[in-house]
Protein backbone atom coordinates (compact mmCIF):
# COMPACT_ATOMS: atom_id res chain seq x y z
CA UNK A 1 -27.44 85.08 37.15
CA UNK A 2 -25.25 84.82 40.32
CA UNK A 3 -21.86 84.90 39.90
CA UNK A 4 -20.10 81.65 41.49
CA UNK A 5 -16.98 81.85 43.57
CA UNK A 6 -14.71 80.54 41.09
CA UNK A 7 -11.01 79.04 41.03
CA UNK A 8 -10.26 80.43 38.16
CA UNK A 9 -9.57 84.08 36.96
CA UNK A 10 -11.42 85.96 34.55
CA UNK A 11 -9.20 85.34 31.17
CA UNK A 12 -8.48 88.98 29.36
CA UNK A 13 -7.41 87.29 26.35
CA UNK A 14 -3.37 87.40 27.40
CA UNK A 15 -2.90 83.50 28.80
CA UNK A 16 -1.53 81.35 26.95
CA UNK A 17 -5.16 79.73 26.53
CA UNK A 18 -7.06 82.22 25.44
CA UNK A 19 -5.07 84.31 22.84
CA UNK A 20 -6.31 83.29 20.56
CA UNK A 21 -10.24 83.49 20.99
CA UNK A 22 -11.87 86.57 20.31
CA UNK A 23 -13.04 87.64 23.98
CA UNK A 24 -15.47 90.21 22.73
CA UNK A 25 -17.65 87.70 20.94
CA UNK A 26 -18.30 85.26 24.03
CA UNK A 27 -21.45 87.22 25.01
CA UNK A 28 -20.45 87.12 28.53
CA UNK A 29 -19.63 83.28 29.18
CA UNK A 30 -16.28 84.16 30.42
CA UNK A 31 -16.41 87.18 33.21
CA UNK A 32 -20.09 86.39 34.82
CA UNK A 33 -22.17 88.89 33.15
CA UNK A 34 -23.85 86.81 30.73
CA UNK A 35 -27.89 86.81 31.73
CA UNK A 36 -28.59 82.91 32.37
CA UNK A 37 -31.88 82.41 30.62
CA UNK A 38 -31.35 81.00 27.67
CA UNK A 39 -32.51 78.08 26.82
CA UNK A 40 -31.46 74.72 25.42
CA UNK A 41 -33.05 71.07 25.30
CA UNK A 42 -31.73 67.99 25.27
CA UNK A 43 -33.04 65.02 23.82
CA UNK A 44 -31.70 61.63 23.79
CA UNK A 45 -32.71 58.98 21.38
CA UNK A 46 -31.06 56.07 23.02
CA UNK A 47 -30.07 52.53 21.46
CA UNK A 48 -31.67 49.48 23.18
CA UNK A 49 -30.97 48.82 26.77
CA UNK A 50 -28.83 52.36 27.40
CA UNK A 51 -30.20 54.08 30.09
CA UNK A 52 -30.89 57.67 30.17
CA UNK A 53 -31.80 59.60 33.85
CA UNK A 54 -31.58 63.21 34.78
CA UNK A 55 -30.05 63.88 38.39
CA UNK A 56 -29.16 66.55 40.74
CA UNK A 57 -25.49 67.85 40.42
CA UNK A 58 -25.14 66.16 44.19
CA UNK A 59 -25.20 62.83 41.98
CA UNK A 60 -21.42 60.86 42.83
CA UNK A 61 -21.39 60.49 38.80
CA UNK A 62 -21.39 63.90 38.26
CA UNK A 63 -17.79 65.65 38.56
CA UNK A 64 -16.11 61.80 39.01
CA UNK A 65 -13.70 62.68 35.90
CA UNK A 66 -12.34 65.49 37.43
CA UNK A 67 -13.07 69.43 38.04
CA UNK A 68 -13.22 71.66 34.85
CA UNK A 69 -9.86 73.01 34.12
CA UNK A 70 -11.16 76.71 32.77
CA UNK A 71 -12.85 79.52 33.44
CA UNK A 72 -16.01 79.47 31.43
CA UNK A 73 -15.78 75.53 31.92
CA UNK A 74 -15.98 76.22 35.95
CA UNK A 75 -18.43 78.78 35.64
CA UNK A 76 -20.64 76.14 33.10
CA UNK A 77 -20.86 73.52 35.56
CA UNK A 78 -21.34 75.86 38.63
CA UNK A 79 -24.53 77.01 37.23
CA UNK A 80 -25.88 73.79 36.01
CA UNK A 81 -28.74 72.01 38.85
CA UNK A 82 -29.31 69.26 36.90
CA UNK A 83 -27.09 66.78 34.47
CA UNK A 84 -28.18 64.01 31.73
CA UNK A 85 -26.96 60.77 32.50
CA UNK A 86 -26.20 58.23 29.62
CA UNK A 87 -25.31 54.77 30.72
CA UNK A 88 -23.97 52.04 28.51
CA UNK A 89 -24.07 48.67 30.76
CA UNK A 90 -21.57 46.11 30.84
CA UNK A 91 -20.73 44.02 27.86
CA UNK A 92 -23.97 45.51 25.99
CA UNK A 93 -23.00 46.66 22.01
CA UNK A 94 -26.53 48.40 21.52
CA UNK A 95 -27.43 50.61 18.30
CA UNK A 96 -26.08 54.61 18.25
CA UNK A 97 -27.42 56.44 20.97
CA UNK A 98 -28.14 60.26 19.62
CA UNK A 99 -28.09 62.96 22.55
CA UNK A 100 -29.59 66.47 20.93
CA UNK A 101 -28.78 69.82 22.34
CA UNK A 102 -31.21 72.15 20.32
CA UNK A 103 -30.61 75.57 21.42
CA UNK A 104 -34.05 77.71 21.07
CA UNK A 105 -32.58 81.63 20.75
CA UNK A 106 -29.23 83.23 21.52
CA UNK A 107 -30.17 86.18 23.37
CA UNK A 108 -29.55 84.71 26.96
CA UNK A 109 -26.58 82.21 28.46
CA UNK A 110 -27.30 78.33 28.62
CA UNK A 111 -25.38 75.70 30.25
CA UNK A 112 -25.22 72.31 30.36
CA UNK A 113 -23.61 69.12 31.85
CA UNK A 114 -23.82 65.15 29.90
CA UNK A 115 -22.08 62.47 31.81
CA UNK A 116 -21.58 59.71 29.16
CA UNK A 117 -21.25 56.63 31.16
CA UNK A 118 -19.64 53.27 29.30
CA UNK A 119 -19.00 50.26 31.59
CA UNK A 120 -16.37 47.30 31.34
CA UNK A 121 -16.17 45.70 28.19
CA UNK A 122 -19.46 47.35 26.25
CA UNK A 123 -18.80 48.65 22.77
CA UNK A 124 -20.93 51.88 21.97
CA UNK A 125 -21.15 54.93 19.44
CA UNK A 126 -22.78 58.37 20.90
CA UNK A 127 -23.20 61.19 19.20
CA UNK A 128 -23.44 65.01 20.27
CA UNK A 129 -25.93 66.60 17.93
CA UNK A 130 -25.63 70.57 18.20
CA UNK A 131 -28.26 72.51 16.28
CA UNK A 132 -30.07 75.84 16.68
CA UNK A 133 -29.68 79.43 18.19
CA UNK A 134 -27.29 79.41 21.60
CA UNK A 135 -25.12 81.36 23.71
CA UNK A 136 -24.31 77.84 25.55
CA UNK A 137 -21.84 76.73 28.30
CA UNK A 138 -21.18 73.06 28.59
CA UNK A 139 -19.78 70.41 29.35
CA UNK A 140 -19.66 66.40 29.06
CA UNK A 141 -17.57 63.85 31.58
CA UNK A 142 -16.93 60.66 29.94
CA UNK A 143 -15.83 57.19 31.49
CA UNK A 144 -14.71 54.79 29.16
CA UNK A 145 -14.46 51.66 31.26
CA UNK A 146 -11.69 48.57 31.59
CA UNK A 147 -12.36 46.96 28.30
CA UNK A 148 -15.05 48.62 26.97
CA UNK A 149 -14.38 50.91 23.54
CA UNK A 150 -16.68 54.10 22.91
CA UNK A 151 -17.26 55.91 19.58
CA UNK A 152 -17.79 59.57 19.99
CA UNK A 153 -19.05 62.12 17.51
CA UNK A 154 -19.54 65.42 18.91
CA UNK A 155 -21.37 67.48 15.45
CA UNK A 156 -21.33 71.10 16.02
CA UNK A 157 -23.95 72.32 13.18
CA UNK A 158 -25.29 75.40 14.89
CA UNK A 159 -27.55 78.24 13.41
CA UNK A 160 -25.19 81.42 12.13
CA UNK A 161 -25.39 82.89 15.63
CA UNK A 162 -24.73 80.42 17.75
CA UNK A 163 -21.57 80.94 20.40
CA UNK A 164 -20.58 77.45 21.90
CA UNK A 165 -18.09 76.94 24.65
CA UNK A 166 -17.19 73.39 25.51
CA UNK A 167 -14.76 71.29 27.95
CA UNK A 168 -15.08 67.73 27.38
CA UNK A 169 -13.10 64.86 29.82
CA UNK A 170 -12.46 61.60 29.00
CA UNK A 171 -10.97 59.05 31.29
CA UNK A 172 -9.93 55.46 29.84
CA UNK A 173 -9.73 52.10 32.26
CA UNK A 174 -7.43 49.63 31.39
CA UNK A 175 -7.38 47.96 27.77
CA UNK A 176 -10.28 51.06 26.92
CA UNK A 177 -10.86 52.56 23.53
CA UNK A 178 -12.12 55.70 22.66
CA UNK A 179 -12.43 57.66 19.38
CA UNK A 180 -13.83 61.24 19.54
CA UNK A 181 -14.69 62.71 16.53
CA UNK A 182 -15.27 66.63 16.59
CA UNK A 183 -17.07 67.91 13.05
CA UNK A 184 -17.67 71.72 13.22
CA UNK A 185 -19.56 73.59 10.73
CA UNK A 186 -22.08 75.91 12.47
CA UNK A 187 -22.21 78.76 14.58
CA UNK A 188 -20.54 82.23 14.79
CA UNK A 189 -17.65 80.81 17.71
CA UNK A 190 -17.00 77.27 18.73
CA UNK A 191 -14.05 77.02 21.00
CA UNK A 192 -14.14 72.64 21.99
CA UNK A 193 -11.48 71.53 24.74
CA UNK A 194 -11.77 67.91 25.01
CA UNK A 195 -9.20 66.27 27.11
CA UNK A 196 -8.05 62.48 27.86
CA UNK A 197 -6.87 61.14 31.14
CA UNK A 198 -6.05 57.38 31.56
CA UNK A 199 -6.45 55.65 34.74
CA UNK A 200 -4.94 52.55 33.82
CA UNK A 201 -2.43 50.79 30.87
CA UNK A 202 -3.50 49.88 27.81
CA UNK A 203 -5.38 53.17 27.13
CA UNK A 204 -5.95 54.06 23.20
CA UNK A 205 -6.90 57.25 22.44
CA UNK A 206 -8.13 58.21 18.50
CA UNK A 207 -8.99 61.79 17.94
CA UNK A 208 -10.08 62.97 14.92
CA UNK A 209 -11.93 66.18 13.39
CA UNK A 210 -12.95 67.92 10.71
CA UNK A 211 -14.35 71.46 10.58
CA UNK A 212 -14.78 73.96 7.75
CA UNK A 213 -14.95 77.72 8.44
CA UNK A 214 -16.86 80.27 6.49
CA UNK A 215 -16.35 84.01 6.64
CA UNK A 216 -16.39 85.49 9.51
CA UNK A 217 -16.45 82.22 11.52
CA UNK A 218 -14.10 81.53 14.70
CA UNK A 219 -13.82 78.02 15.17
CA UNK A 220 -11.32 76.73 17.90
CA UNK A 221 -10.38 73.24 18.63
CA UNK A 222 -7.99 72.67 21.73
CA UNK A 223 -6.91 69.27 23.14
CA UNK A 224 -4.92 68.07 25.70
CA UNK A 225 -4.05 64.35 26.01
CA UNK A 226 -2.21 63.49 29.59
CA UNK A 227 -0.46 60.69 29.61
CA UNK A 228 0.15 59.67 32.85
CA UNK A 229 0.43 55.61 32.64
CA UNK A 230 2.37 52.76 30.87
CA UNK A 231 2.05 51.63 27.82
CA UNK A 232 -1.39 53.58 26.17
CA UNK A 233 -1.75 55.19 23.06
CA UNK A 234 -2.92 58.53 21.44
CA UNK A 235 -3.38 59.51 17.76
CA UNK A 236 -4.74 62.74 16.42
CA UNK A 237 -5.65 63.87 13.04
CA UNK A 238 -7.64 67.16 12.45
CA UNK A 239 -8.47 69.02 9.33
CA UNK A 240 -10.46 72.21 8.49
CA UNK A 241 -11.10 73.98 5.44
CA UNK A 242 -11.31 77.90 5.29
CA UNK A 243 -13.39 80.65 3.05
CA UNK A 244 -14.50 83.93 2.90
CA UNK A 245 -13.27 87.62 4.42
CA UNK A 246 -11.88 86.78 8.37
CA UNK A 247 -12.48 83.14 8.27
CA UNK A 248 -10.88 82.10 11.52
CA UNK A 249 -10.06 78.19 12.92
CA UNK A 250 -7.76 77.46 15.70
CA UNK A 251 -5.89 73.96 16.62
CA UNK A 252 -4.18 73.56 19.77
CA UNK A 253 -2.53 69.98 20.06
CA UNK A 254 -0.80 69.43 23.84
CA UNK A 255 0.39 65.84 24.30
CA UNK A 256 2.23 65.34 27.90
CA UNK A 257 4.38 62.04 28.44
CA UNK A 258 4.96 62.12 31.85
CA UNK A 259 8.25 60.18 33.58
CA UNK A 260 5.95 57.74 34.55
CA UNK A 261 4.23 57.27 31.06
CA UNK A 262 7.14 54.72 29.78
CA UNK A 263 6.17 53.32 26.67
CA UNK A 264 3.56 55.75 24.89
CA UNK A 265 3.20 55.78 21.93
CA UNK A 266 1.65 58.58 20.17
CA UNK A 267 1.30 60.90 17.19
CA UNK A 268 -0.40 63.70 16.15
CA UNK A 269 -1.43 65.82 13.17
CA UNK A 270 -3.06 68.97 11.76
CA UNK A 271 -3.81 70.32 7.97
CA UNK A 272 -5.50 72.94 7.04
CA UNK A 273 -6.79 74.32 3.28
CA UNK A 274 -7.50 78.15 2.44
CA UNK A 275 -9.66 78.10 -0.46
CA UNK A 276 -9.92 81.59 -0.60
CA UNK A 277 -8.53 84.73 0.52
CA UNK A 278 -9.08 86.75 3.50
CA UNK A 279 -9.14 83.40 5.54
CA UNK A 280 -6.50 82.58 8.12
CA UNK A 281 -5.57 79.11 10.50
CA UNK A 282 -3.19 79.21 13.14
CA UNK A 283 -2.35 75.66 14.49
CA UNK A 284 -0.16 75.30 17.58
CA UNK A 285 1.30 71.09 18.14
CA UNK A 286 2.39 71.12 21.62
CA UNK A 287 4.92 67.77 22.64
CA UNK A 288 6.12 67.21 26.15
CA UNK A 289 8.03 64.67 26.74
CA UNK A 290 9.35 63.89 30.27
CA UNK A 291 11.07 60.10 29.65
CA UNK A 292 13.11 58.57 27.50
CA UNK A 293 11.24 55.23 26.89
CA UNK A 294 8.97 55.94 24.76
CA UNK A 295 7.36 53.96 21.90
CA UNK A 296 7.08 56.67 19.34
CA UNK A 297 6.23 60.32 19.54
CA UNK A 298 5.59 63.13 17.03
CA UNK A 299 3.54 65.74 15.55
CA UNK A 300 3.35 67.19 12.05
CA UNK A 301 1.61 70.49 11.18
CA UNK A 302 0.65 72.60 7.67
CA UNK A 303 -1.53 75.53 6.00
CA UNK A 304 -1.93 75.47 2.00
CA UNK A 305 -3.53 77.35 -0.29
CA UNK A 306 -6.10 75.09 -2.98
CA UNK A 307 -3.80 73.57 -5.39
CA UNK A 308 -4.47 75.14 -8.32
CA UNK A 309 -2.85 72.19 -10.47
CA UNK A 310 -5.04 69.64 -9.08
CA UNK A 311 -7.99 71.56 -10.04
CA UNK A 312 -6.16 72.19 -14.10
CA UNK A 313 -5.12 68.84 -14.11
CA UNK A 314 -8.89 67.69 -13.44
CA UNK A 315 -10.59 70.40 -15.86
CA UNK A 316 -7.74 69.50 -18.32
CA UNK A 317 -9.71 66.23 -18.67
CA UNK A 318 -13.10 67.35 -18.77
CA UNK A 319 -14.40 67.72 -15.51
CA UNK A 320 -16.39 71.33 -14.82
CA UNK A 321 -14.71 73.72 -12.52
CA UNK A 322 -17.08 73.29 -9.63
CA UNK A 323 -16.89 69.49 -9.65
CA UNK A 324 -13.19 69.56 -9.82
CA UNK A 325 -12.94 71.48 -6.73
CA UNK A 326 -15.05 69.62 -4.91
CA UNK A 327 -13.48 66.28 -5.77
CA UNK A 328 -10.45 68.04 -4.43
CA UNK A 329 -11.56 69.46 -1.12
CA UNK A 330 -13.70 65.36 -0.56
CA UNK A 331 -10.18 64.03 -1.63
CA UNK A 332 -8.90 66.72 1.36
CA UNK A 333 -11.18 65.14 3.89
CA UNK A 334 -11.53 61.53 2.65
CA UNK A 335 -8.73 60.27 5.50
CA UNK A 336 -11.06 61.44 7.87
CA UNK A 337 -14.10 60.47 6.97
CA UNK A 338 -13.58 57.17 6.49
CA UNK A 339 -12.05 56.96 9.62
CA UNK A 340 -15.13 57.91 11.12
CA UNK A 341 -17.13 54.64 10.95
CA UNK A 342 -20.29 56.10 11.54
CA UNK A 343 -22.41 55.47 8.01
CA UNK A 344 -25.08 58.03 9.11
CA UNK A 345 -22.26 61.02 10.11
CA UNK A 346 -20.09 60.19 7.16
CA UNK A 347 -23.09 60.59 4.53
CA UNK A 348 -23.99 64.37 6.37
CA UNK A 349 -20.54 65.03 6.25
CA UNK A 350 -20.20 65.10 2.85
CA UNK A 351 -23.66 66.40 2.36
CA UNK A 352 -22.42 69.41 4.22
CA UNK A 353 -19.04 69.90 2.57
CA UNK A 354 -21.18 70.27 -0.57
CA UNK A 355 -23.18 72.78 0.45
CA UNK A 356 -20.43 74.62 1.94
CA UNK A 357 -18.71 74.34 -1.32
CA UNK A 358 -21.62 75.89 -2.91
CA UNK A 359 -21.34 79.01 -1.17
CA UNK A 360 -18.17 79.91 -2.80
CA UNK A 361 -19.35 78.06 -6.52
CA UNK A 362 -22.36 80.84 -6.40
């Protein structure tokens, strides 16, 4: 591939941004040298009256959030010709609308662009299903419109192989809703970076996620939330689970209040469980506050070790060891989950914590 003039440096793995990532493993996606012919397909299984168009990146949707704010981000939608378009029209609540991303092998790069497009005062779930082999660039604009509230589950379940780089945008009208749910299981390095911008008051933004790492897994999840308005709100709650030798997750929380942003009001959170050794989390909660006036504001962070007197408390009472500790680790993620609202996500979500758990049981 042809290497785009780009805004951005080529990160060495020093910034701020990128220490923690393991440059080595991104095949490429960062400095220009990965080979762009890979290849990924996406689907979209749409509820009833969304609309669903592929356009040329000359489209006026495409890039209306704002330009990518990294390198391989830049790079991703530099390369891209074409983008999938997913329209929700006004004051329509259809059924879930599924959007696939099925990478075929890993060998070669892939990138991608989704605009997700919900309009004033329609209610909507979307989900970002990520399966398959991939060395894949992409990433997804999203307009939340005045009124209208989105669910948004972005599922990274990716083959063992699978290296996945992605900078997600959000931008909330006035009164909008959004919550964006990020569940990471697959793939040998995920590194997400959604971000929320708010055009207007009234803004609420609920981010949640949930990921569970296995050895030898890097699994990064890095938001930003700019508040830049009156009056909106932001809450975030992640959690991840950890086994096996070199296990690896990441959370990066930056919240900005800016002077202007007088009467925020947000709050956000991180835990994370080691079931075994060998596994490590580093989790970063980043506050900036630039007013006084705010509504409420704070972060909480912490790493734990399984607690061993849970599990002797349960098998004190009968219950085998393996059912024990998965009782505990659901119990872990239960806040989450049913936070999600999504029947269909939450019931593979547990499906998959099970047969995570069953890696270490066997």
């Amino acid at each position: 591939m042809t290497t785009p003039v780009l805004n951005h440096p080529v990160p060495t793995g020093r910034e701020e941004e990128w220490r923690f990532t393991p440059m080595r493993r991104l095949r490429g996606l960062h400095d220009g040298t990965a080979k762009g012919d890979g290849k990924v397909v996406v689907s979209v299984d749409a509820g009833e009256g969304v609309t669903v168009e592929t356009v040329g990146r000359d489209d006026p949707r495409v890039g209306k959030v704002g330009a990518p704010t990294d390198r391989v981000a830049e790079a991703a939608f530099s390369a891209v010709q074409t983008a999938t378009v997913v329209t929700v029209p006004q004051e329509l609540e259809p059924g879930p609308t599924v959007i696939t991303v099925r990478g075929e092998d890993a060998d070669g790069a892939a990138f991608g662009h989704i605009v997700i497009d919900v309009k004033p005062f329609a209610v909507a779930t979307v989900v970002l299903d990520h399966l398959g082999s991939a060395t894949y660039a992409g990433t997804v604009e999203v307009h939340v419109g005045d009124s209208a509230n989105l669910t948004l589950v972005s599922v990274q379940d990716w083959a063992d192989d699978a290296v996945h780089l992605a900078h997600q945008r959000i931008s909330l009208g006035r009164d909008a809703k959004v919550k964006a749910i990020a569940v990471t299981f697959g793939g040998n390095l995920v590194r997400l970076y959604p971000q929320v911008h708010y055009t207007a008051q009234g803004g609420d933004a609920e981010m949640l996620g949930l990921y569970f790492a296995d050895a030898g897994q890097h699994l990064e999840h890095r938001l930003r939330i700019d508040h830049t308005v009156p009056n909106c709100r932001s809450n975030v709650a992640y959690k991840g689970a950890l086994q096996g030798e070199k296990a690896h997750t990441v959370w990066i929380g930056d919240v900005i209040i800016g002077a202007e942003a007088t009467g925020t009001d947000t709050y956000e959170l991180n835990r994370n469980l080691l079931l075994t050794d060998g596994a490590s989390a580093d989790s970063v909660p980043n506050l900036e506050i630039y007013t006084g006036e705010v509504a409420g504001a704070g972060h909480a962070s912490a790493t734990g070790r399984f607690d061993d007197e849970q599990l002797f408390y349960l098998q004190s009472r009968g219950i085998p060891e393996d059912e024990a500790r998965r009782m505990v680790v659901r119990g872990f993620f239960g806040e989450i989950i049913g936070r999600i609202g999504v029947p269909i996500v939450q019931t593979r979500l547990l499906q998959k914590i099970d047969a995570e758990l069953a890696k270490t049981l066997n």
